[in-house]
C-alpha atoms as a PDB file:
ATOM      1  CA  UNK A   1       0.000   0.000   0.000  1.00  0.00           C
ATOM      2  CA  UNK A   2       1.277   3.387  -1.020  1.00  0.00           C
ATOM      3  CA  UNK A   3       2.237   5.741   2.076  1.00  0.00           C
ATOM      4  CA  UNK A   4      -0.272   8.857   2.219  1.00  0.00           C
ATOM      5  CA  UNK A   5       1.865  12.282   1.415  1.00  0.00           C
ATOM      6  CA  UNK A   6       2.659  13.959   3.986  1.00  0.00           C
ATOM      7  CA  UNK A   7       0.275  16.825   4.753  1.00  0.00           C
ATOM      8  CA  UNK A   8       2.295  18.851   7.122  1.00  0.00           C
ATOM      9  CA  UNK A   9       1.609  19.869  10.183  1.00  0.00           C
ATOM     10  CA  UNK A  10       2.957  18.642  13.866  1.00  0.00           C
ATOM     11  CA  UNK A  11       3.388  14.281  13.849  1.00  0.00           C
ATOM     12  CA  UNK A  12       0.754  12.177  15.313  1.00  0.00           C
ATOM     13  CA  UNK A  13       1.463  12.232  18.493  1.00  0.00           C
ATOM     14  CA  UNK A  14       0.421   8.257  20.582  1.00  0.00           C
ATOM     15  CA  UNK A  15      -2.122   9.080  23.657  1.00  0.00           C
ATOM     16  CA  UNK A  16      -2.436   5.563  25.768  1.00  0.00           C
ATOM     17  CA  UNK A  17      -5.751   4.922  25.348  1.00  0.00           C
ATOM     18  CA  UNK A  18      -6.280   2.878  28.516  1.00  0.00           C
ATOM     19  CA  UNK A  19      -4.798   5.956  30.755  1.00  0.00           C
ATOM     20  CA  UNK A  20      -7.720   7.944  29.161  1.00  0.00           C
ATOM     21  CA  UNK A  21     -10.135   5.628  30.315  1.00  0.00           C
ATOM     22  CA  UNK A  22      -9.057   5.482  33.316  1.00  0.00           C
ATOM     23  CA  UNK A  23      -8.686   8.859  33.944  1.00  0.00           C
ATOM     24  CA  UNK A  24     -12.134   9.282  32.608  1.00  0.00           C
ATOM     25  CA  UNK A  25     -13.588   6.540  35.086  1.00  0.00           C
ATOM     26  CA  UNK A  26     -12.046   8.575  38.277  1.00  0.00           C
ATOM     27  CA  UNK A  27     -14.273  11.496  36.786  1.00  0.00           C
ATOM     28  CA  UNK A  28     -11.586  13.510  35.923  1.00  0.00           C
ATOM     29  CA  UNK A  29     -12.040  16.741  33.211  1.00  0.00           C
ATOM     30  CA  UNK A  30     -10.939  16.656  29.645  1.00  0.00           C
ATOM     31  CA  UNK A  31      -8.573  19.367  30.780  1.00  0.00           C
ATOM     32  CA  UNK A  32      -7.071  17.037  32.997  1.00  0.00           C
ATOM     33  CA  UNK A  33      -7.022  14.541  31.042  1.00  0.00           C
ATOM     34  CA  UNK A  34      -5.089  16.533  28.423  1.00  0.00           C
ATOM     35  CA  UNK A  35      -2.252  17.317  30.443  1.00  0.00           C
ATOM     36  CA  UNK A  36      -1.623  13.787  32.296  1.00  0.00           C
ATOM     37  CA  UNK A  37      -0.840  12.632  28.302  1.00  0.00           C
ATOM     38  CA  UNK A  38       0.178  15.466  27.225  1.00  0.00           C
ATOM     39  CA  UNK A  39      -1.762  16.612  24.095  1.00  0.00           C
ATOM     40  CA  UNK A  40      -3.722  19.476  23.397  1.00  0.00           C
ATOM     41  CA  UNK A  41      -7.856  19.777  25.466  1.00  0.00           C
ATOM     42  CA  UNK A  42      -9.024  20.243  21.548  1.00  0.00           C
ATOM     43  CA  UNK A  43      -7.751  16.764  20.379  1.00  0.00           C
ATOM     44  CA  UNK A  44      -9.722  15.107  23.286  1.00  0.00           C
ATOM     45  CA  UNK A  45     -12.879  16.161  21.178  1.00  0.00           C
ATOM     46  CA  UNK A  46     -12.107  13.813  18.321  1.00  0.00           C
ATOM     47  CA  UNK A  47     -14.666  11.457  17.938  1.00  0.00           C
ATOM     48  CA  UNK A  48     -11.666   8.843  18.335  1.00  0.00           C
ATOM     49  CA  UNK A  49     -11.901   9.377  21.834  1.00  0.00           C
ATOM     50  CA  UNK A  50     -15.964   9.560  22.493  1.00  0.00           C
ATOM     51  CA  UNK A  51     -16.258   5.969  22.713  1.00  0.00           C
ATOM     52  CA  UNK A  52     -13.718   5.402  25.270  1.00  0.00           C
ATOM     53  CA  UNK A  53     -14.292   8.766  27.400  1.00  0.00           C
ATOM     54  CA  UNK A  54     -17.816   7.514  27.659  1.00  0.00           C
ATOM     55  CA  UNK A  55     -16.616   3.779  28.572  1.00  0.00           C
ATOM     56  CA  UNK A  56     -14.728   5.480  31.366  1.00  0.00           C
ATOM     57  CA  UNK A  57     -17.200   7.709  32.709  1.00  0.00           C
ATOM     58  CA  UNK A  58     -19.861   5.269  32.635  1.00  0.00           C
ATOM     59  CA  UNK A  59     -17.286   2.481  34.648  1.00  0.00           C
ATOM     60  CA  UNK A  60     -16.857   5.049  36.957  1.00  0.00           C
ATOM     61  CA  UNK A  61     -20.620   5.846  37.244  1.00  0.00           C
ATOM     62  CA  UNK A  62     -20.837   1.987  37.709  1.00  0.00           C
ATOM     63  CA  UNK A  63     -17.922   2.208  40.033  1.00  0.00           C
ATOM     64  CA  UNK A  64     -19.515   4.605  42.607  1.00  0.00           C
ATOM     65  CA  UNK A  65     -23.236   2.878  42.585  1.00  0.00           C
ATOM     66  CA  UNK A  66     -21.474  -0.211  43.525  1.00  0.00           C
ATOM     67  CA  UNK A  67     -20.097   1.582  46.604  1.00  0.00           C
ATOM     68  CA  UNK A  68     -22.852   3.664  47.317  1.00  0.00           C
ATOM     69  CA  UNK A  69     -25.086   0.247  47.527  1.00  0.00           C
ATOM     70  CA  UNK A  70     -22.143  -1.434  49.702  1.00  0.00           C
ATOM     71  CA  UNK A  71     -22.513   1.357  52.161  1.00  0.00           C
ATOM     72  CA  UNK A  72     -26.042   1.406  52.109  1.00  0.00           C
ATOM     73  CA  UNK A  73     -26.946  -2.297  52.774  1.00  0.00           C
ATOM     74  CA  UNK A  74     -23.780  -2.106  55.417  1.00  0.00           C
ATOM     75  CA  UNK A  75     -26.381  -0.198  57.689  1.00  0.00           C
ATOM     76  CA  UNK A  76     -25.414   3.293  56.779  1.00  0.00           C
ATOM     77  CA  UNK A  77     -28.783   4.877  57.268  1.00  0.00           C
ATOM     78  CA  UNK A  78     -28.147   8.518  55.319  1.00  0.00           C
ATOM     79  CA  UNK A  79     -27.039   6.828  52.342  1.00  0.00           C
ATOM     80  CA  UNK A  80     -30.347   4.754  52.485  1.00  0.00           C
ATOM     81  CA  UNK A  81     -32.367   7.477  52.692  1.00  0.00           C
ATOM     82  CA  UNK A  82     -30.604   9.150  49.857  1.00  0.00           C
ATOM     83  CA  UNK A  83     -30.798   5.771  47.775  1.00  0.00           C
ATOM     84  CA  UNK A  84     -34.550   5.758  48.275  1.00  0.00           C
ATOM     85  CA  UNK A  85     -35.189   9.049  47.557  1.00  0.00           C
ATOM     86  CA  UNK A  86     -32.954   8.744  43.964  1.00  0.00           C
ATOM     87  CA  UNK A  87     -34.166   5.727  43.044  1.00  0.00           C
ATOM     88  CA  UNK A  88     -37.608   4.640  44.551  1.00  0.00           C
ATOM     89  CA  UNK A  89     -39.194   8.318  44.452  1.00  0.00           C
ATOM     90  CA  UNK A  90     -38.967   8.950  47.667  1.00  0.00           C
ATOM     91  CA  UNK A  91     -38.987  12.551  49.722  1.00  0.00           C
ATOM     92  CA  UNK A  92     -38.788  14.687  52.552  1.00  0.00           C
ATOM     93  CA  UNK A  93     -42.470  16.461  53.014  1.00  0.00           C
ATOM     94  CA  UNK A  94     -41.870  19.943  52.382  1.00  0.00           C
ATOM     95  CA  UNK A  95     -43.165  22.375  55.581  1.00  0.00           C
ATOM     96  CA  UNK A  96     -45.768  24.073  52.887  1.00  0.00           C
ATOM     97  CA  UNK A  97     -47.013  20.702  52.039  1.00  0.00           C
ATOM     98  CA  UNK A  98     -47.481  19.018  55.651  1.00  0.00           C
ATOM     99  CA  UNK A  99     -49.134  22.698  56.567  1.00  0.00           C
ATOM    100  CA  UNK A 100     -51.787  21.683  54.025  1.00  0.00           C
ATOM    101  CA  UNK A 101     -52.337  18.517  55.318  1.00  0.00           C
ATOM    102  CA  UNK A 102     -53.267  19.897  58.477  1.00  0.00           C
ATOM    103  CA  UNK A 103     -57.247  19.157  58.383  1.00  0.00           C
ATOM    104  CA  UNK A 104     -59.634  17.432  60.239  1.00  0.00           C
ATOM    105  CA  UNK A 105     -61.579  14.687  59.215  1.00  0.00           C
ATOM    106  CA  UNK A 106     -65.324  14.033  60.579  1.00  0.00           C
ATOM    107  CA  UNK A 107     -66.901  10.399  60.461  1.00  0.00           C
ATOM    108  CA  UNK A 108     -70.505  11.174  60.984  1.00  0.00           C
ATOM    109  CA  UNK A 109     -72.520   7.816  62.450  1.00  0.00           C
ATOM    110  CA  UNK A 110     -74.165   6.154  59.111  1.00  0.00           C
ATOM    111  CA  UNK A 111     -77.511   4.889  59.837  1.00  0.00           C
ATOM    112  CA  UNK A 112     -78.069   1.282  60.048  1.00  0.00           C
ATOM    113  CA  UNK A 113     -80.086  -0.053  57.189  1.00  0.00           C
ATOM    114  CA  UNK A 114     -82.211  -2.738  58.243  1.00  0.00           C
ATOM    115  CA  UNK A 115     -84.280  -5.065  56.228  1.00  0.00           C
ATOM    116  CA  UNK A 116     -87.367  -6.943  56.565  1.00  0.00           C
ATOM    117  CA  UNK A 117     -87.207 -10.105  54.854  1.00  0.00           C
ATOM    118  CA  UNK A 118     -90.317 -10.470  52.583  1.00  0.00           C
ATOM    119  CA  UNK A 119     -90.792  -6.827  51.777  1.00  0.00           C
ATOM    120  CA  UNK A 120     -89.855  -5.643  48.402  1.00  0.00           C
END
């Protein structure tokens, strides 16, 4: 195969893919990113690097749920509450919302109905 002519410009610089991930999973910026392997914040927007800045971020996501449920079912009663409330709907009453639910409720005595068995 023919080599492509060269178009000028700065070389193709190698970025370890794998430290991108990673760096991505611990949540870390693109800027940051950028200057742990040294290239410029604008190359990190190549759609070469989408796939695995998302596989990162989304490992880490998976990473902190994991721990977040391991503290939880450990007995850790705030982040069970916070658990609940994210992911069964859950929620504090808000003080303008338990102020309307201050009513009173009256049960007035409902007459016995009686029948007579043969009368229609």
């Amino acid at each position: 195969m023919p080599k492509e002519k060269d178009k000028g410009g700065r070389p193709f610089k190698e970025i370890d893919m794998e430290a991108v991930r990673k760096l991505s999973a611990l949540h870390c910026t693109k800027q940051e990113i950028a200057s742990f392997v040294g290239c410029h914040l604008d190359t990190l927007y190549h759609e070469r690097f989408a796939e695995v800045l998302q596989k990162g971020a989304d490992e880490g996501k998976i990473s902190l749920k994991r721990k977040m449920y391991e503290v939880a079912m450990s007995g850790n009663a705030v982040m069970l509450i916070w658990l609940s409330k994210q992911h069964l709907g859950m929620r504090d009453k808000q003080p303008d919302e338990i102020q309307q639910l201050n009513y009173t409720v009256v049960i007035n005595d409902v007459p016995k109905v009686e029948t007579v068995e043969g009368k229609k």
